[in-house]
N, C-alpha and C. Protein backbone atom coordinates (compact mmCIF):
# COMPACT_ATOMS: atom_id res chain seq x y z
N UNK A 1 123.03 -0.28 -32.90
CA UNK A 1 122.23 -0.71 -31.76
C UNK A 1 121.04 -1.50 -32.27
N UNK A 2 120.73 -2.76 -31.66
CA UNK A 2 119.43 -3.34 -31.53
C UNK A 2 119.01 -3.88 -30.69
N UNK A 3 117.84 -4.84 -30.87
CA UNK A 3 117.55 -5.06 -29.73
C UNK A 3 118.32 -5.95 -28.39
N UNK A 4 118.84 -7.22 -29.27
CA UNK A 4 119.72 -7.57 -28.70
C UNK A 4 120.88 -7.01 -27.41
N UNK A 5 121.45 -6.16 -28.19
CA UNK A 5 122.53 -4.74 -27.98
C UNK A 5 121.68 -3.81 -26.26
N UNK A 6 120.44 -3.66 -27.01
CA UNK A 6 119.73 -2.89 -25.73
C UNK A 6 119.26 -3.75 -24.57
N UNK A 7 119.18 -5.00 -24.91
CA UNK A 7 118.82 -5.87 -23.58
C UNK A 7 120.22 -6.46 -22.99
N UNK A 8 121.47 -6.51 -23.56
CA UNK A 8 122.53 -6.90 -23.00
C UNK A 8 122.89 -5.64 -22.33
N UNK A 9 122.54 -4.31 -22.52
CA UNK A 9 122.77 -3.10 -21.66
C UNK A 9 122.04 -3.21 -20.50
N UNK A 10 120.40 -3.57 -20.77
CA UNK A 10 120.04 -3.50 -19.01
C UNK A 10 120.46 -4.65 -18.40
N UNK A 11 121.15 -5.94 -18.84
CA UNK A 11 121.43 -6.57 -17.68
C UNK A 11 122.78 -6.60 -17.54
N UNK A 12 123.31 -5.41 -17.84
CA UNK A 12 124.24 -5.22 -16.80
C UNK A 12 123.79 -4.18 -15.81
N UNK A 13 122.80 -4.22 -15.48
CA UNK A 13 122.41 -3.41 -14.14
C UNK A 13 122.93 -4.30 -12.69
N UNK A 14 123.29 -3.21 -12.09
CA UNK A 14 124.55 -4.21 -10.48
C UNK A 14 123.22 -4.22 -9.38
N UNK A 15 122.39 -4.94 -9.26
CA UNK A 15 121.33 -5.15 -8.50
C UNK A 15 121.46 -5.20 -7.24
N UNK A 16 123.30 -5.59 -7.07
CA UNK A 16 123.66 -6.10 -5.99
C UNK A 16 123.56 -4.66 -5.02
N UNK A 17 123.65 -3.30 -5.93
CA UNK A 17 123.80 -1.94 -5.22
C UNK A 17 122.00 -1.46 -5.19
N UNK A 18 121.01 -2.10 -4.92
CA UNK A 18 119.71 -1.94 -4.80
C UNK A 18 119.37 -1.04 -4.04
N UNK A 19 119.44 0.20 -4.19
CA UNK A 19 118.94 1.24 -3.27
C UNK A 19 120.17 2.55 -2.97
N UNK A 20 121.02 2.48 -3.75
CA UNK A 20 121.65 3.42 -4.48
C UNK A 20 122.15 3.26 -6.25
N UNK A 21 120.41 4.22 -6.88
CA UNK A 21 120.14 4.18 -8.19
C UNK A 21 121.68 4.07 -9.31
N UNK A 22 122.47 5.15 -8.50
CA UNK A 22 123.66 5.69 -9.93
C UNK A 22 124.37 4.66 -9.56
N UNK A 23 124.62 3.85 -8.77
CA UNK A 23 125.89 2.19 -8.76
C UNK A 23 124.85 1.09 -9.49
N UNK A 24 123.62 1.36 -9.59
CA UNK A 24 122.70 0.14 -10.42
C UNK A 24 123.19 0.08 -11.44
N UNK A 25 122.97 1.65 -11.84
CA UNK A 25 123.20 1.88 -13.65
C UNK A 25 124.63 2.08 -14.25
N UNK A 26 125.53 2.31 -12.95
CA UNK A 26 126.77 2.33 -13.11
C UNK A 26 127.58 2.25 -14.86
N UNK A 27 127.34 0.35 -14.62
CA UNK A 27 128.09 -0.78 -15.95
C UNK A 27 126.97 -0.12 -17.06
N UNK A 28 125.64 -0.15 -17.34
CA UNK A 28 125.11 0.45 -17.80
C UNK A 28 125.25 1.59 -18.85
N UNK A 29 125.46 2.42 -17.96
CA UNK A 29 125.95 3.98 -18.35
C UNK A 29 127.18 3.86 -19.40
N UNK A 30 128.20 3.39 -18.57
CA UNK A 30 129.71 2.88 -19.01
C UNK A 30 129.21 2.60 -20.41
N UNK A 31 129.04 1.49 -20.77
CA UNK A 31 128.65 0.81 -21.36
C UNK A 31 128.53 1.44 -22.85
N UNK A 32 127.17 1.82 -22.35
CA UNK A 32 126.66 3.09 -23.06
C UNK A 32 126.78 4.07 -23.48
N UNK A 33 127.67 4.57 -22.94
CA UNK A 33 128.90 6.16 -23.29
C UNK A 33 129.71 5.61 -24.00
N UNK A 34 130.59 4.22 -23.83
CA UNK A 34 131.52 3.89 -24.54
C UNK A 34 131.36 3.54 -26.38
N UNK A 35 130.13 3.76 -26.42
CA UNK A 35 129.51 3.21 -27.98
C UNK A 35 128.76 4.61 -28.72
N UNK A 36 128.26 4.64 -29.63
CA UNK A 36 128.70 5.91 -31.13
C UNK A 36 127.88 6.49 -30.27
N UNK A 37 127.56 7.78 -30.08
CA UNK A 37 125.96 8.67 -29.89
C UNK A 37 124.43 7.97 -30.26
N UNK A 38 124.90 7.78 -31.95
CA UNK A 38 123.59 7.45 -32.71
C UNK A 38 123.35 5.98 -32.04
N UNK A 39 123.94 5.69 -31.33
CA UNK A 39 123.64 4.24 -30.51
C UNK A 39 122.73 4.43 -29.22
N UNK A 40 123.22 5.64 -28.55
CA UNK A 40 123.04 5.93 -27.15
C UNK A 40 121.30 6.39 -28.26
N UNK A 41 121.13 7.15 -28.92
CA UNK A 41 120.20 7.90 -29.07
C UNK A 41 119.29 6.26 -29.54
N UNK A 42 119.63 5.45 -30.02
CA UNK A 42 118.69 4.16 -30.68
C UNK A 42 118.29 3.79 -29.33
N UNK A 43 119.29 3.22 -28.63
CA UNK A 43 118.93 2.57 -26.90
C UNK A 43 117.85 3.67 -26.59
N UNK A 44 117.80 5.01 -26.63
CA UNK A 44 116.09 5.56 -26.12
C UNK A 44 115.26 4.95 -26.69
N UNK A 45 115.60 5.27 -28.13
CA UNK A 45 113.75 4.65 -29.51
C UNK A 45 113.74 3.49 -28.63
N UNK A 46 114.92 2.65 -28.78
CA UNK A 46 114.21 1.03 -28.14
C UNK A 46 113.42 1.06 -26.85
N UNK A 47 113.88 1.83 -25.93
CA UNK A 47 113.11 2.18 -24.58
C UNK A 47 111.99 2.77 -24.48
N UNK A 48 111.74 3.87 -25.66
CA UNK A 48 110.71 4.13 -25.75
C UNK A 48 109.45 3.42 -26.02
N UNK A 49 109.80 2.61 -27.08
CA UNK A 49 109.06 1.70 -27.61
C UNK A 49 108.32 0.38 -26.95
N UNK A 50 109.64 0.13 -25.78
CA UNK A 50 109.52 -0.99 -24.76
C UNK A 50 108.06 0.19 -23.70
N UNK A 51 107.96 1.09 -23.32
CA UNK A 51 107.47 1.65 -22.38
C UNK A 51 106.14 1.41 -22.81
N UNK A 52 105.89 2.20 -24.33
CA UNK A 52 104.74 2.45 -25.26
C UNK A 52 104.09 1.27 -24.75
N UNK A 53 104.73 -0.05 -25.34
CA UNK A 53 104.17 -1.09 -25.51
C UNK A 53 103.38 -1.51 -24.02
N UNK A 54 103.90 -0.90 -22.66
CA UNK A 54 103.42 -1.16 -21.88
C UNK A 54 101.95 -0.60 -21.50
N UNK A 55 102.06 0.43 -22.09
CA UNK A 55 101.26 1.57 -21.66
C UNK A 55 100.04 1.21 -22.19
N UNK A 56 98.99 0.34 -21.50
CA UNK A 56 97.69 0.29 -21.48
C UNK A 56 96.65 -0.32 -20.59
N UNK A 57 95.66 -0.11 -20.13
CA UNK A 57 95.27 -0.40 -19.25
C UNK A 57 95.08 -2.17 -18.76
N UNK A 58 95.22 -2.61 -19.25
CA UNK A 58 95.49 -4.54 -18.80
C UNK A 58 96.71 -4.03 -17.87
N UNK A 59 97.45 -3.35 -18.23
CA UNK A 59 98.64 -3.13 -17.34
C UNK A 59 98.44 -2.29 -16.33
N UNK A 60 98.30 -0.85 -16.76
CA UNK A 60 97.70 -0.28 -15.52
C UNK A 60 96.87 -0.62 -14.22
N UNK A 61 95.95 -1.61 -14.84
CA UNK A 61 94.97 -2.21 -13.91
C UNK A 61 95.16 -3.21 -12.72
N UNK A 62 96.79 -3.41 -12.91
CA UNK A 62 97.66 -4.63 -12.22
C UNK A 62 98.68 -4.18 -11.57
N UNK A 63 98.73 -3.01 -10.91
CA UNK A 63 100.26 -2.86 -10.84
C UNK A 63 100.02 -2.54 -8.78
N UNK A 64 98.85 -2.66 -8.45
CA UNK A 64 98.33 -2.65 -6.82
C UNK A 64 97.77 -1.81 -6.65
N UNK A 65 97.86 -1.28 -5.06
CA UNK A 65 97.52 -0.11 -4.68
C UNK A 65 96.84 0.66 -5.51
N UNK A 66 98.10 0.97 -6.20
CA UNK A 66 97.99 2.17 -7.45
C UNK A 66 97.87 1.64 -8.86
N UNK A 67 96.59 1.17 -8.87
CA UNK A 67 96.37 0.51 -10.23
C UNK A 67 95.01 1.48 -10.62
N UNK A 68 94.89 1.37 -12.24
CA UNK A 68 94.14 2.37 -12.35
C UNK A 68 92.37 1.37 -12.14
N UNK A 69 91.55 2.52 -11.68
CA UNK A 69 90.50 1.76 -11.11
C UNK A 69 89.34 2.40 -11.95
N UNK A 70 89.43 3.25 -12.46
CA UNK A 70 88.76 3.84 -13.70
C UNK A 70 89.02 5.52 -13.78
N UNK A 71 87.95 6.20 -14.83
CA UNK A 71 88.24 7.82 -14.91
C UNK A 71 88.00 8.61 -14.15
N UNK A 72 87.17 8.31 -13.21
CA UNK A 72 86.97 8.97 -11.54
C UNK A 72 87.66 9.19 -10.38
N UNK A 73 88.70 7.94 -10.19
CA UNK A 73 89.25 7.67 -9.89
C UNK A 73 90.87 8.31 -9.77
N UNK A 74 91.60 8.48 -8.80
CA UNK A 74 92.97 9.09 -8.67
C UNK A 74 93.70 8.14 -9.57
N UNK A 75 94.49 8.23 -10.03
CA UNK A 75 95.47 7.48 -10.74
C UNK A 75 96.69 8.24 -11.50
N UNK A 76 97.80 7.80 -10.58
CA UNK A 76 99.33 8.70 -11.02
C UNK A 76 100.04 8.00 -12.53
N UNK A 77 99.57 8.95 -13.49
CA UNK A 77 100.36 8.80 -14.32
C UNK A 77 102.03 8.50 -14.73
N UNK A 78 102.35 9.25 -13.18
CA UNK A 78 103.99 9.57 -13.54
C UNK A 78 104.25 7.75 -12.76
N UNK A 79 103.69 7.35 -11.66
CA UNK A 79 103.57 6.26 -10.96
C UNK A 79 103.74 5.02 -11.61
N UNK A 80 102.59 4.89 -12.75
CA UNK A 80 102.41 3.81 -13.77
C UNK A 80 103.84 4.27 -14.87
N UNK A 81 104.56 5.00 -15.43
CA UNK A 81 105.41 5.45 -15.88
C UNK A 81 106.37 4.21 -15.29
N UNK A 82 106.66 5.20 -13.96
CA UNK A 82 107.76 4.41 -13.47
C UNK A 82 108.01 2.65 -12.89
N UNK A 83 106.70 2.13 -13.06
CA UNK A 83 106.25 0.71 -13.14
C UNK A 83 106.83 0.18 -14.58
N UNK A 84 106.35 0.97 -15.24
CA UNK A 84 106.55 0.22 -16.25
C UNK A 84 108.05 0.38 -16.79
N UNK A 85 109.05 1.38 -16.20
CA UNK A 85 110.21 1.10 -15.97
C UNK A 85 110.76 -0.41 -15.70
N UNK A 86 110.30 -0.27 -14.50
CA UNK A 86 110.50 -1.55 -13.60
C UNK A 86 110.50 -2.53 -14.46
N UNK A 87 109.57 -2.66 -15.19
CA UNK A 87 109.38 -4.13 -15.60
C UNK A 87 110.43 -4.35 -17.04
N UNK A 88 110.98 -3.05 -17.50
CA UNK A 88 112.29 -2.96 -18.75
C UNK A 88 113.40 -3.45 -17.41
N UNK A 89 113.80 -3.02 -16.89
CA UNK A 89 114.85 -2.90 -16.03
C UNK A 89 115.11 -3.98 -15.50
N UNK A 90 113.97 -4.97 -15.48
CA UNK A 90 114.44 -6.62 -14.96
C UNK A 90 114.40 -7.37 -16.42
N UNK A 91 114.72 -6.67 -16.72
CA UNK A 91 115.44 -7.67 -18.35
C UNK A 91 114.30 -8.22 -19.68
N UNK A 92 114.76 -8.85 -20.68
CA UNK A 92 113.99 -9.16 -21.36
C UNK A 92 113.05 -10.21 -21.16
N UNK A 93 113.52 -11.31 -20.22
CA UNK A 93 112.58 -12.63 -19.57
C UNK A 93 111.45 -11.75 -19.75
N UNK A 94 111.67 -11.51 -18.51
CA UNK A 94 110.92 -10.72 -17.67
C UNK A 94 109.63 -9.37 -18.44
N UNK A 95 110.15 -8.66 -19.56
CA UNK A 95 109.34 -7.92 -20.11
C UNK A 95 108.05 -8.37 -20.87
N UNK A 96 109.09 -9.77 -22.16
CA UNK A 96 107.97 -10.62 -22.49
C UNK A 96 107.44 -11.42 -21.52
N UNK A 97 107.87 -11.92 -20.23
CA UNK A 97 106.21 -12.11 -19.53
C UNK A 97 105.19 -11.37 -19.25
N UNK A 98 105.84 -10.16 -19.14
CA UNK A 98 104.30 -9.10 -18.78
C UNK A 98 103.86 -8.93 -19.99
N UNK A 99 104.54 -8.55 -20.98
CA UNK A 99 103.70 -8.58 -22.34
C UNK A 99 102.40 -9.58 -22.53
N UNK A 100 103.16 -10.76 -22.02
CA UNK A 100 101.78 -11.87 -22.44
C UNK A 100 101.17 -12.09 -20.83
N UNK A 101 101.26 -11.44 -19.67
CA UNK A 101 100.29 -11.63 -19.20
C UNK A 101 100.75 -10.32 -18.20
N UNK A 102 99.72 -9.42 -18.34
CA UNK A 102 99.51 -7.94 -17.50
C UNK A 102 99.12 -8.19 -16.41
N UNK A 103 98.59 -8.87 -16.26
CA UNK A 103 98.26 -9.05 -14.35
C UNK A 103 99.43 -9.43 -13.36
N UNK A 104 100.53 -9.67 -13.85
CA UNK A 104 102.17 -10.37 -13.22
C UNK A 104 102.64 -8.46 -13.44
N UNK A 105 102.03 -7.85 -13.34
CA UNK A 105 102.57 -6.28 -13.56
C UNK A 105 103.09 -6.61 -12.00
N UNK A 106 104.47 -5.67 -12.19
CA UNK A 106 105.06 -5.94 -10.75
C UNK A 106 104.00 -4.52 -9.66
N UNK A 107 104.02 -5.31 -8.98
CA UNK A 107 103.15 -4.71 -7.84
C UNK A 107 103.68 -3.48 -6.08
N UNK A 108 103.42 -2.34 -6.50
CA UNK A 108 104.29 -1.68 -5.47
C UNK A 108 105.79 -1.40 -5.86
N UNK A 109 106.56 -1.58 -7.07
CA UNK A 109 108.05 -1.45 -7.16
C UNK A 109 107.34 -0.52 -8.78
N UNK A 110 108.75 0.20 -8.71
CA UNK A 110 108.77 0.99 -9.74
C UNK A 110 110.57 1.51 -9.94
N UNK A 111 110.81 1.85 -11.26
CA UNK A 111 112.65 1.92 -11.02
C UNK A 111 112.60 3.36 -12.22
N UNK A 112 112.27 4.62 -11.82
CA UNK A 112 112.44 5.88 -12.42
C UNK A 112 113.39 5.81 -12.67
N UNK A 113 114.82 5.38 -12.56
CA UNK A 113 116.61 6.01 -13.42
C UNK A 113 116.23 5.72 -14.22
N UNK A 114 115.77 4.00 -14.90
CA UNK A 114 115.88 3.83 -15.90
C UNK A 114 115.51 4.79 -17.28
N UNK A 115 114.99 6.23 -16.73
CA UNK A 115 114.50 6.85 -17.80
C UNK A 115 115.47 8.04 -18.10
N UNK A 116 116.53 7.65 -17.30
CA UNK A 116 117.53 9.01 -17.41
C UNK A 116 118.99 8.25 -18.23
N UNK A 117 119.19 7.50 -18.18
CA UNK A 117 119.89 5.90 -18.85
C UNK A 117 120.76 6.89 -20.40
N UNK A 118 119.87 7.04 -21.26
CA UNK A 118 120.47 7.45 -21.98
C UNK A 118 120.83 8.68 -22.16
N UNK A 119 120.04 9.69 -20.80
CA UNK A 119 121.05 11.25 -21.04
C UNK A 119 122.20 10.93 -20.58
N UNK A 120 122.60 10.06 -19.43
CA UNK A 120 123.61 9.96 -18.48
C UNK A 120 124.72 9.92 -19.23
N UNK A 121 124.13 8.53 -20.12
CA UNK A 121 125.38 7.86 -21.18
C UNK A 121 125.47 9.04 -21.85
N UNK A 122 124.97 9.78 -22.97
CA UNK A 122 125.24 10.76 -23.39
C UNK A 122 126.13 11.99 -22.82
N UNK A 123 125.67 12.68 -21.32
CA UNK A 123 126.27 13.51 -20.43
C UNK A 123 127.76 12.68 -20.74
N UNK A 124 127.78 11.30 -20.40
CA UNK A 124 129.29 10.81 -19.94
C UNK A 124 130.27 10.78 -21.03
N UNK A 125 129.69 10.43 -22.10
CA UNK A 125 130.31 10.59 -23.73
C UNK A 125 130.66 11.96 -23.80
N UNK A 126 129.53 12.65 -24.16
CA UNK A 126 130.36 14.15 -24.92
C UNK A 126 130.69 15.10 -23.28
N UNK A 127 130.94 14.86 -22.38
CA UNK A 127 131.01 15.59 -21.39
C UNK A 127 130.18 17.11 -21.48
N UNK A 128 129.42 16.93 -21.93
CA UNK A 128 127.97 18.12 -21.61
C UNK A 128 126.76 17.79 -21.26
N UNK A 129 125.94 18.96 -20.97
CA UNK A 129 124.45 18.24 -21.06
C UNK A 129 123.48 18.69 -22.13
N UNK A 130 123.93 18.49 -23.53
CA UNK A 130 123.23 19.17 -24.53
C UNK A 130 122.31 17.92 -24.74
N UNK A 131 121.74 16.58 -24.30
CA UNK A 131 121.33 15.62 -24.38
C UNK A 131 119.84 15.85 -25.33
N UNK A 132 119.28 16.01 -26.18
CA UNK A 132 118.09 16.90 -26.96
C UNK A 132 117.11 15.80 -27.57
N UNK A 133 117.94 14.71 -27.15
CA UNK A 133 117.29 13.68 -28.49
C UNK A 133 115.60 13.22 -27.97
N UNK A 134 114.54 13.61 -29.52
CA UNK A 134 113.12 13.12 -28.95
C UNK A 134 113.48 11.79 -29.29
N UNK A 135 112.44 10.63 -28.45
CA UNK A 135 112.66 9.58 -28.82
C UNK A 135 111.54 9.29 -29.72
N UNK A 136 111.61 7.71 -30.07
CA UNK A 136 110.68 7.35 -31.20
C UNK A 136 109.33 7.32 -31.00
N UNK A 137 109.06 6.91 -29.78
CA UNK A 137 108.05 6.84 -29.20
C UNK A 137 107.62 7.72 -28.02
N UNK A 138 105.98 8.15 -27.68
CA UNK A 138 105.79 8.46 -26.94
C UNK A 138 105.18 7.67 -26.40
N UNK A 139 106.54 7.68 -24.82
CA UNK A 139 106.22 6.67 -23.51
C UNK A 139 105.15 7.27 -22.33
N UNK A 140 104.64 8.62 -22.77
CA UNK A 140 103.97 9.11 -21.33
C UNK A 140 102.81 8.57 -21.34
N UNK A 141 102.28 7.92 -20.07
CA UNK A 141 101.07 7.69 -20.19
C UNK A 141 99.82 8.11 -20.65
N UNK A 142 99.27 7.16 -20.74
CA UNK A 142 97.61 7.56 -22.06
C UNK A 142 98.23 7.46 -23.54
N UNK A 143 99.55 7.45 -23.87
CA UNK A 143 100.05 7.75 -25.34
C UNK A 143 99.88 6.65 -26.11
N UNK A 144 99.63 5.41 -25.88
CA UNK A 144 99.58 4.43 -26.59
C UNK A 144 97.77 4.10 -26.63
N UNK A 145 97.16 5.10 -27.49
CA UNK A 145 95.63 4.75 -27.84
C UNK A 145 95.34 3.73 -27.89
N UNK A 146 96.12 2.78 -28.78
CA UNK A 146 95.33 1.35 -28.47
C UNK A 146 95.70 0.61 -27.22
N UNK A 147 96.77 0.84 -26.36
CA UNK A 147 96.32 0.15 -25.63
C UNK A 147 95.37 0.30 -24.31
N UNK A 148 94.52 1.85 -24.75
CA UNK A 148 93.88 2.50 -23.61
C UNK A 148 92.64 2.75 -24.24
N UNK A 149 92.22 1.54 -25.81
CA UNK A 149 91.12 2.20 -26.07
C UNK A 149 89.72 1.30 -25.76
N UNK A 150 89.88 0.57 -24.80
CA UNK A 150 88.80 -0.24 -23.91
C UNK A 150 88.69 0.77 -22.45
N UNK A 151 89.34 1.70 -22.40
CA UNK A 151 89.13 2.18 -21.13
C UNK A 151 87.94 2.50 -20.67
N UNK A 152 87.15 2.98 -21.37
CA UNK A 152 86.05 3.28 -21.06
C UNK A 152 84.71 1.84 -20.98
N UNK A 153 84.76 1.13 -21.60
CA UNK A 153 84.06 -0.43 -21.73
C UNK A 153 84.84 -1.22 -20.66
N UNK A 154 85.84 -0.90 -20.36
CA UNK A 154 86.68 -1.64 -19.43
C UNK A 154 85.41 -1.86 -17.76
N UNK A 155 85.40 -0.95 -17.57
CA UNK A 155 85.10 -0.48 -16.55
C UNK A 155 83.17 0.07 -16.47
N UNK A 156 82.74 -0.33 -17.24
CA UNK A 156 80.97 -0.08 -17.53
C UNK A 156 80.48 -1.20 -16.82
């Protein structure tokens, strides 16, 4: 698995089924089950890593409504999570533009399967749910220090 390998997996997402998640990820999954374990388990590190990279406030600060507005302030961690799904899930174009500009953070949309992607494939491969694998990165929000370490100057 690389990167290549992991961005030809999300676009086979069926967009055309938009609003029933498991026919999105369908080809996906397939896909993904059909190739070694230690593949399914790389496609997380790479996802993880894609998330990490999102995870800092230039981004947070763009995503609407629910953008983070400082430390006083309400702000859903699990929310910005699933944003920054969103923005893996519409492909690689699409990721390196938000990379180089955080304010195009998609606004109001968020796509949570994408974080279940590689138990599924896994579940569908070995037909269990022993799915255990940590990934390389930690994607939960706040986890990427540098990109949350203006937070506080951000906002003075």
């Amino acid at each position: 698995m690389n990167e290549d390998v992991f961005w030809e997996i999300i676009a086979l997402f069926n967009w055309d089924k938009t609003g029933d998640d498991d026919a999105v990820l369908r080809p996906a999954v397939k896909k993904l089950a059909s190739m070694a374990i230690e593949d399914i388990y790389q496609f997380a590190d790479i996802l993880s890593e894609k998330l990490y990279l999102l995870d800092g406030i230039e981004y947070a600060s763009n995503i609407g409504e629910e953008s983070y507005k400082g430390e006083d302030k309400y702000f859903s961690v699990d929310n910005f999570l699933y944003v920054r799904c969103c923005v893996v899930a519409n492909g690689k174009d699409y990721f390196n533009r938000i990379i180089a500009n955080p304010e195009q953070m998609p606004k109001e949309i968020d796509f949570e399967p994408l974080l279940y992607l590689p138990n599924e494939a896994y579940n569908k491969k070995t037909k269990s749910e022993d799915y255990d694998h940590e990934p390389k990165f930690n994607f939960e929000t706040f986890s990427n220090s540098d990109g949350w370490k203006k937070k506080f100057e951000h906002f003075l």
